[in-house]
C-alpha atoms as a PDB file:
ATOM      1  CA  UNK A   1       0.000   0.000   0.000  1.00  0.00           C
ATOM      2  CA  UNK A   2       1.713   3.549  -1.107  1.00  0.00           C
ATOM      3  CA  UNK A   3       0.483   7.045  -0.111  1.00  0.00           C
ATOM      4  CA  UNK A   4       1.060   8.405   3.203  1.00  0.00           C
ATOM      5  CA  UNK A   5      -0.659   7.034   6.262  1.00  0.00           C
ATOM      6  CA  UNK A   6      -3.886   8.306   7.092  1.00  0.00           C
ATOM      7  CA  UNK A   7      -3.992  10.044  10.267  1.00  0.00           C
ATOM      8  CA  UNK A   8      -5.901   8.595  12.577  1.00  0.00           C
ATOM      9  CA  UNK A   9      -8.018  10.404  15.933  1.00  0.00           C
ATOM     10  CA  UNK A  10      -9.684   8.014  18.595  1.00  0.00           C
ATOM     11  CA  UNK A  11     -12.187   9.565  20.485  1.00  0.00           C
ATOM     12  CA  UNK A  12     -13.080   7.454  24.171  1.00  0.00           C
ATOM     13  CA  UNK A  13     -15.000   8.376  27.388  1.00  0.00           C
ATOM     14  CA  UNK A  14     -13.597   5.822  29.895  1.00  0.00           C
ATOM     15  CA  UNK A  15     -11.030   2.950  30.287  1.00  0.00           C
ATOM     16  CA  UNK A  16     -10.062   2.960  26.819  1.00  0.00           C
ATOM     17  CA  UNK A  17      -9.452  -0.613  26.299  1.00  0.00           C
ATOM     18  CA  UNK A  18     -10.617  -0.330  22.598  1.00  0.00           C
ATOM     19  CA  UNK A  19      -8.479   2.791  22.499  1.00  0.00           C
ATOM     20  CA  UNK A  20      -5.213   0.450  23.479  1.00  0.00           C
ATOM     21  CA  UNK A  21      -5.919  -2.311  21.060  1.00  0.00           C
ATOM     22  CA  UNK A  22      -6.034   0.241  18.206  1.00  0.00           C
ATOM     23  CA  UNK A  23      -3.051   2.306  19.210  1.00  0.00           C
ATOM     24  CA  UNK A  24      -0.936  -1.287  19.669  1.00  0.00           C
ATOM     25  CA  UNK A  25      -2.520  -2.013  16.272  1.00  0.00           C
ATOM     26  CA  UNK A  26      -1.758   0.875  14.851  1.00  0.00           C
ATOM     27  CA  UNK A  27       1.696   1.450  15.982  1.00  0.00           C
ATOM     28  CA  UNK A  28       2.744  -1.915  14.069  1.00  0.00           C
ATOM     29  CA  UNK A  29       5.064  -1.675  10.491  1.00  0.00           C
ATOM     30  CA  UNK A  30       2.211  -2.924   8.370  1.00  0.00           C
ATOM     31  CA  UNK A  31      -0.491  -0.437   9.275  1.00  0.00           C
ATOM     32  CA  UNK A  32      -0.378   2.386   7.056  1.00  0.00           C
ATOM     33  CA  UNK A  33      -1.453   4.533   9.689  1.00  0.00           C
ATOM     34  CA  UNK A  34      -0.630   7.080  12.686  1.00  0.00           C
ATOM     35  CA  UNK A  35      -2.130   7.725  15.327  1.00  0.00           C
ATOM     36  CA  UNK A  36      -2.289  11.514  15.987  1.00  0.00           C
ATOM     37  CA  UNK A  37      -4.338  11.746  18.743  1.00  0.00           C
ATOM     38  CA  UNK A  38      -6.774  10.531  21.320  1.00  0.00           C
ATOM     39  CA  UNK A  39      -9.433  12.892  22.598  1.00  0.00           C
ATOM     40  CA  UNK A  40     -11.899  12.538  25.664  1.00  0.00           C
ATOM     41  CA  UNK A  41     -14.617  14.426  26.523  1.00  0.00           C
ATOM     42  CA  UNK A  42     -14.638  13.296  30.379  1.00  0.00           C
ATOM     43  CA  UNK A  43     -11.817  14.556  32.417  1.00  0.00           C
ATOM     44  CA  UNK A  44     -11.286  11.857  34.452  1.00  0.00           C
ATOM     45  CA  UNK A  45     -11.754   9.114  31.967  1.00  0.00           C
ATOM     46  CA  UNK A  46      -8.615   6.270  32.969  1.00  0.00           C
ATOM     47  CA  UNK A  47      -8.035   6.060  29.395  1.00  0.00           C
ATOM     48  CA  UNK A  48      -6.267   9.303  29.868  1.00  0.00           C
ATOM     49  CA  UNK A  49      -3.255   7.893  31.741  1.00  0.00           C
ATOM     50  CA  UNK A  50      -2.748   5.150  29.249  1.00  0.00           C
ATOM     51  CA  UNK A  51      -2.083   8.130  26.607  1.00  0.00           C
ATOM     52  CA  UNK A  52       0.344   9.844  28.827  1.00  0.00           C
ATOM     53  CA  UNK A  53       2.389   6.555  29.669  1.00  0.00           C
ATOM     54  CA  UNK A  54       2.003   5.486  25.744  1.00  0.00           C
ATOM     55  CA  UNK A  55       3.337   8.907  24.953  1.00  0.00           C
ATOM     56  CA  UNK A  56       0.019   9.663  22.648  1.00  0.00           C
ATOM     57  CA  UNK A  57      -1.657  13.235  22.420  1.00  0.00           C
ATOM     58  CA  UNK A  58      -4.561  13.248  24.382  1.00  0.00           C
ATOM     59  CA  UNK A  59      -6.955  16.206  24.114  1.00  0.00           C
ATOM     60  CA  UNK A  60      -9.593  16.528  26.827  1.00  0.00           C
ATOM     61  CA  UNK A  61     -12.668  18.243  25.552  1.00  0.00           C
ATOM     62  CA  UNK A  62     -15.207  18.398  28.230  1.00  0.00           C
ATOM     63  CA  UNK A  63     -18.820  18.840  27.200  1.00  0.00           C
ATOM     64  CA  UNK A  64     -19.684  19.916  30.398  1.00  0.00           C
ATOM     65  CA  UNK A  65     -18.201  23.119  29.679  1.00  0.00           C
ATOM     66  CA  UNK A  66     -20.350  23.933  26.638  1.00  0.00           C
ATOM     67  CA  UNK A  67     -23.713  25.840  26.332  1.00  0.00           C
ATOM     68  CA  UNK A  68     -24.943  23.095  24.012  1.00  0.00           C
ATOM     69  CA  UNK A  69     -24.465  19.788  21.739  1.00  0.00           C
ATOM     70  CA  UNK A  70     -23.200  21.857  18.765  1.00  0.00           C
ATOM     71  CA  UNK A  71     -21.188  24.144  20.616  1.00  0.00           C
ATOM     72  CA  UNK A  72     -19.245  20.758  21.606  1.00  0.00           C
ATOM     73  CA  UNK A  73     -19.324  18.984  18.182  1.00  0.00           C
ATOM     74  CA  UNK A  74     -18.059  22.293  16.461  1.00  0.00           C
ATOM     75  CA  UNK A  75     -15.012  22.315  19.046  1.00  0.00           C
ATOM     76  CA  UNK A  76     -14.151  18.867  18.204  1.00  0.00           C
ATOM     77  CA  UNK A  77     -14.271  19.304  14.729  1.00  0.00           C
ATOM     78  CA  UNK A  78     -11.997  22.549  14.797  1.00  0.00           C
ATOM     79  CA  UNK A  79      -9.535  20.069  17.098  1.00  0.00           C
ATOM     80  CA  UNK A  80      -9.503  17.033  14.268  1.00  0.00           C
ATOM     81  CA  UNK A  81      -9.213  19.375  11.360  1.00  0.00           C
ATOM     82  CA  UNK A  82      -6.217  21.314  12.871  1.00  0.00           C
ATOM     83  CA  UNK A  83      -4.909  18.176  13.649  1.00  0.00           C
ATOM     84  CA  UNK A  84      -5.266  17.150  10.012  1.00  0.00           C
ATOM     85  CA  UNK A  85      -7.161  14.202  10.872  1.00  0.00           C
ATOM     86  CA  UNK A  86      -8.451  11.571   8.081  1.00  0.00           C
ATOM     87  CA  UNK A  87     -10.222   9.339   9.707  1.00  0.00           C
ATOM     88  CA  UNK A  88     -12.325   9.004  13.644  1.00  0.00           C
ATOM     89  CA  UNK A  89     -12.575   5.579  15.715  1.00  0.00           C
ATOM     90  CA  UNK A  90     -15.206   6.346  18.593  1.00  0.00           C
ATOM     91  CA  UNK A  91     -13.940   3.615  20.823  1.00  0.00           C
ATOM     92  CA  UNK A  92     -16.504   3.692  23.866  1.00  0.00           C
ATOM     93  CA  UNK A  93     -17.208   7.379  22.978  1.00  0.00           C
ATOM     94  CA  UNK A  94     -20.111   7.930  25.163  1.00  0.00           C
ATOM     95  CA  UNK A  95     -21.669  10.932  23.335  1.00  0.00           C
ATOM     96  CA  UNK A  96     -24.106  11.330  20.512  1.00  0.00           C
ATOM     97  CA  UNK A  97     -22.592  13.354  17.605  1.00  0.00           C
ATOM     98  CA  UNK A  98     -24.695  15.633  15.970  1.00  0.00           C
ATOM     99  CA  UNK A  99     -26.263  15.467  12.245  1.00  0.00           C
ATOM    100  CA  UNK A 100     -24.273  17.751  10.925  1.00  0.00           C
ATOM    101  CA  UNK A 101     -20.858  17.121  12.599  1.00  0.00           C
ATOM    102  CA  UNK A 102     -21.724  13.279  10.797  1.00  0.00           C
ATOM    103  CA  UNK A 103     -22.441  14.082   7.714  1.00  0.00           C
ATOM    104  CA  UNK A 104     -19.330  16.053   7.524  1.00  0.00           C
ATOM    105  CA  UNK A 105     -17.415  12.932   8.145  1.00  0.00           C
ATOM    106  CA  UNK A 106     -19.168  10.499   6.751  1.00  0.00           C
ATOM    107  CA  UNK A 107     -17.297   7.293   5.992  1.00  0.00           C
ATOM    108  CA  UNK A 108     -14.223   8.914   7.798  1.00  0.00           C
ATOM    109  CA  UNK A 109     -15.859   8.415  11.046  1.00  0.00           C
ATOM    110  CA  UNK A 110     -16.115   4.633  12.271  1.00  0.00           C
ATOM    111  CA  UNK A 111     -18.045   3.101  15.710  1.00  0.00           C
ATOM    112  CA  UNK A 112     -17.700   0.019  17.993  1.00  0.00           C
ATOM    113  CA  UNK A 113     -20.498  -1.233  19.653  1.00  0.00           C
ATOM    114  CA  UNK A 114     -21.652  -4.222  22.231  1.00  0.00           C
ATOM    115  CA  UNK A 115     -24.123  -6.161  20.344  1.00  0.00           C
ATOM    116  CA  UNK A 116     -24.878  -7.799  17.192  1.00  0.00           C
ATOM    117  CA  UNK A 117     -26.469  -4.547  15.630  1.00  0.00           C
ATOM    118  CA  UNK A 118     -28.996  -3.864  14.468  1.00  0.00           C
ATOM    119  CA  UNK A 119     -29.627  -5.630  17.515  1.00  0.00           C
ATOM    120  CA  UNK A 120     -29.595  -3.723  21.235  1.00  0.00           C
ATOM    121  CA  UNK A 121     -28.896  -0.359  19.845  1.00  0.00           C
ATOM    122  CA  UNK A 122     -27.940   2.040  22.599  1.00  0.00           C
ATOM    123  CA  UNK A 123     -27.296   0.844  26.327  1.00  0.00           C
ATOM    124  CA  UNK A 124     -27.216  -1.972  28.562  1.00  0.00           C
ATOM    125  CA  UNK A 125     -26.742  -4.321  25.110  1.00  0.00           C
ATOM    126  CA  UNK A 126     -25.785  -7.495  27.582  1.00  0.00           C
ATOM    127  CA  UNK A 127     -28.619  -7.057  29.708  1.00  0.00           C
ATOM    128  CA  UNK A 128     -31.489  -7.206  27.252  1.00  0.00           C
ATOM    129  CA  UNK A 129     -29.511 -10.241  25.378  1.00  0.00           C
ATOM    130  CA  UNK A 130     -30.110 -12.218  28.056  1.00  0.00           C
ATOM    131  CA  UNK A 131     -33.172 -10.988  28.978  1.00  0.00           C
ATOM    132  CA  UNK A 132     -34.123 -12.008  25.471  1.00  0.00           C
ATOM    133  CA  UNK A 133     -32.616 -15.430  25.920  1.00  0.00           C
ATOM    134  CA  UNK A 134     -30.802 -14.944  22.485  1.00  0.00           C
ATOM    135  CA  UNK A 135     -28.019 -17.490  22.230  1.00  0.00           C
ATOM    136  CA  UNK A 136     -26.024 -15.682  20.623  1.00  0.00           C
ATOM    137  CA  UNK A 137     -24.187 -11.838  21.341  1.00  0.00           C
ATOM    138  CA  UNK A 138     -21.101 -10.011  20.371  1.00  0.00           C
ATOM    139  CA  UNK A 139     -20.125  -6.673  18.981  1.00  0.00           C
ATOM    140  CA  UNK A 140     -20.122  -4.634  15.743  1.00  0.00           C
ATOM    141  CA  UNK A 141     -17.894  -2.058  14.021  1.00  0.00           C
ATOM    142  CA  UNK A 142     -19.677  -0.247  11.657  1.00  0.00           C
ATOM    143  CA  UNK A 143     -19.413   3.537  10.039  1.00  0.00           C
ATOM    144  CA  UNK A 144     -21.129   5.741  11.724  1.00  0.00           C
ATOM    145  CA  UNK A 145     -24.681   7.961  10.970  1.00  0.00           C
ATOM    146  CA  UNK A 146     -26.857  10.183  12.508  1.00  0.00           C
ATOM    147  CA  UNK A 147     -29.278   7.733  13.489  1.00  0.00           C
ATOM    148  CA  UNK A 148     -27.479   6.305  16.783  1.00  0.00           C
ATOM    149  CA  UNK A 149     -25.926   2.993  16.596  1.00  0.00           C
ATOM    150  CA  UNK A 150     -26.658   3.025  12.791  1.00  0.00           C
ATOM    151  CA  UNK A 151     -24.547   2.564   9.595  1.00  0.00           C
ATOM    152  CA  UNK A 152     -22.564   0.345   7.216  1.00  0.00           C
ATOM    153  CA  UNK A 153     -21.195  -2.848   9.390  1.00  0.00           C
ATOM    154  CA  UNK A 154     -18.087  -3.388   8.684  1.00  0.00           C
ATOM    155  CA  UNK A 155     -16.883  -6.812  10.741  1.00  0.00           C
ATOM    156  CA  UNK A 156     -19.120  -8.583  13.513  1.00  0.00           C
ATOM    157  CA  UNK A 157     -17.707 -10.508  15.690  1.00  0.00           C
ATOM    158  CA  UNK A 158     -20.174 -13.400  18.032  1.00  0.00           C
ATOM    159  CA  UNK A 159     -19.760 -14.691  21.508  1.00  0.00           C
ATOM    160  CA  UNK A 160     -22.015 -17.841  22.781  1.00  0.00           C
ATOM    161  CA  UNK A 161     -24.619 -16.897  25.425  1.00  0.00           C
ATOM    162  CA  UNK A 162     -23.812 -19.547  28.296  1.00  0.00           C
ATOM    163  CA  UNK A 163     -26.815 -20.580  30.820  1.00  0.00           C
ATOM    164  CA  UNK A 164     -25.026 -19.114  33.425  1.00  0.00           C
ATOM    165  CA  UNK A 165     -23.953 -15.868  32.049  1.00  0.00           C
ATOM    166  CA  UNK A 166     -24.606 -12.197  34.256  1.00  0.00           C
ATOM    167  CA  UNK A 167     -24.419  -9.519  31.939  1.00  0.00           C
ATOM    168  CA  UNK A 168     -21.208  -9.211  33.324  1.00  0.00           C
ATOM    169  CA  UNK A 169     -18.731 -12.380  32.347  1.00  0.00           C
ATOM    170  CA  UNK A 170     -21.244 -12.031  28.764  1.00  0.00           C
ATOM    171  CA  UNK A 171     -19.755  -8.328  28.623  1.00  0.00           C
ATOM    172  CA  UNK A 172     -15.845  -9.766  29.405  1.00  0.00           C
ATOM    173  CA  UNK A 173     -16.280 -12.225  26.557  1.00  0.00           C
ATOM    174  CA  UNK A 174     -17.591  -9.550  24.176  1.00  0.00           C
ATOM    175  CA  UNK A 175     -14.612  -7.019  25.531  1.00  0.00           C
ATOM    176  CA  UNK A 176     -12.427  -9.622  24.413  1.00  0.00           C
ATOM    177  CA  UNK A 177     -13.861 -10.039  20.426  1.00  0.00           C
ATOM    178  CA  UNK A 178     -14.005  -6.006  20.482  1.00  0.00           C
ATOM    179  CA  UNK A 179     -10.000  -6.164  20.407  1.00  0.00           C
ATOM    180  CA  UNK A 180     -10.162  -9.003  17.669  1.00  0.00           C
ATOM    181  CA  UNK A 181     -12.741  -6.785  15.621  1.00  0.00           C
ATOM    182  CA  UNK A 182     -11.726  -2.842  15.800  1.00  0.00           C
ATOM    183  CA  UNK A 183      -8.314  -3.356  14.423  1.00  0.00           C
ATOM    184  CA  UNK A 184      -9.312  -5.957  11.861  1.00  0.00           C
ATOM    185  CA  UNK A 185     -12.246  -3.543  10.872  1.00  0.00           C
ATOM    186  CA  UNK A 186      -9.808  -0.628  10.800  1.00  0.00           C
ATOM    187  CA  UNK A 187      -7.459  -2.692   8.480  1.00  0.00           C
ATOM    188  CA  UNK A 188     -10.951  -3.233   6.261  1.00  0.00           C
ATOM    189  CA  UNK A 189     -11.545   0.886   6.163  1.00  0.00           C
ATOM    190  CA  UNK A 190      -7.741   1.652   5.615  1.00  0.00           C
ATOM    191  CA  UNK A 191      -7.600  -0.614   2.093  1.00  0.00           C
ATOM    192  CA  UNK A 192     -10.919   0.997   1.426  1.00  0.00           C
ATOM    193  CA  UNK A 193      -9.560   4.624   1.873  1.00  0.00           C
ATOM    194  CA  UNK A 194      -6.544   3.648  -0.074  1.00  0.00           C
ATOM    195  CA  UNK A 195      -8.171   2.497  -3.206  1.00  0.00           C
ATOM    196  CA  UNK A 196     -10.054   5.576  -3.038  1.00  0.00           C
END
């Protein structure tokens, strides 16, 4: 693959697991990629720490601090685009993005989420599996769109539902095929982008 490497952001919220899978993943010889930087919009999200011992920029945008959801969106825009920024991974990026913020990124911006979508869109995706009695969970990366939880998939990735599951060993097993399925998903987008 020629062409410089597209310059990656990944937005997260909390412990940034996803976030560390893609920046090991991204950080290998094959991946024609960088990561520029990571950006959270909660101050006191743990992912934060892993950026400053992994030596990545971290940005910490705090909605809390603005009058309203555009007012927020519009910041983070201004921060990827000065950043030069070609493509988004929201890895456990707990905020709705606007329409319009999007639509401006559309097929540059890319999700994970816990369930087998369209399946469980939204919260507590382990919960109502069981609840269901499905036999069957996992997790989806997909591009994003306005709708939430909505868009292309890209690479699903399934866990068995045991008869003794809680929501939380199901949510441990589906952690585990998230770090199997972002980075091969982001491989996916990257020889999409390149052909492009």
């Amino acid at each position: 693959m020629s062409g410089a490497p597209v310059n990656i952001a990944i937005l997260f919220s909390g412990h940034g697991s996803n976030l560390q899978a893609l920046s090991h993943h991204i950080a290998r010889d094959d991946v024609p990629a960088r990561l520029v930087m990571a950006i959270s919009n909660r101050p006191a999200a743990r992912g934060i720490d892993f950026c400053a011992d992994a030596n990545i920029p971290c940005e910490i945008i705090d909605h809390t601090g603005f009058e309203s959801r555009d007012a927020f969106d519009a910041k983070l825009d201004e921060t990827l685009r000065a950043a030069g920024i070609d493509l988004i991974c929201c890895a456990g990026f707990m905020r709705l993005l606007t329409e319009d913020f999007v639509n401006n990124w559309r097929d540059r911006l890319i999700n994970i989420h816990p369930s087998l979508l369209p399946k469980y869109k939204g919260l507590d995706t382990h919960t109502r599996a069981l609840e269901a009695g499905d036999r069957e969970h996992g997790c989806t990366v997909h591009y994003m769109r306005p709708e939430m939880d909505d868009g292309p998939i890209i690479v699903q990735k399934t866990v068995p539902v045991l008869p003794d599951d809680t929501p939380d060993t199901l949510a441990a097993r589906v952690l585990e095929q998230e770090h199997i399925a972002y980075p091969e998903a982001l491989d996916t987008v990257l020889i999409k982008m390149a052909g492009t």
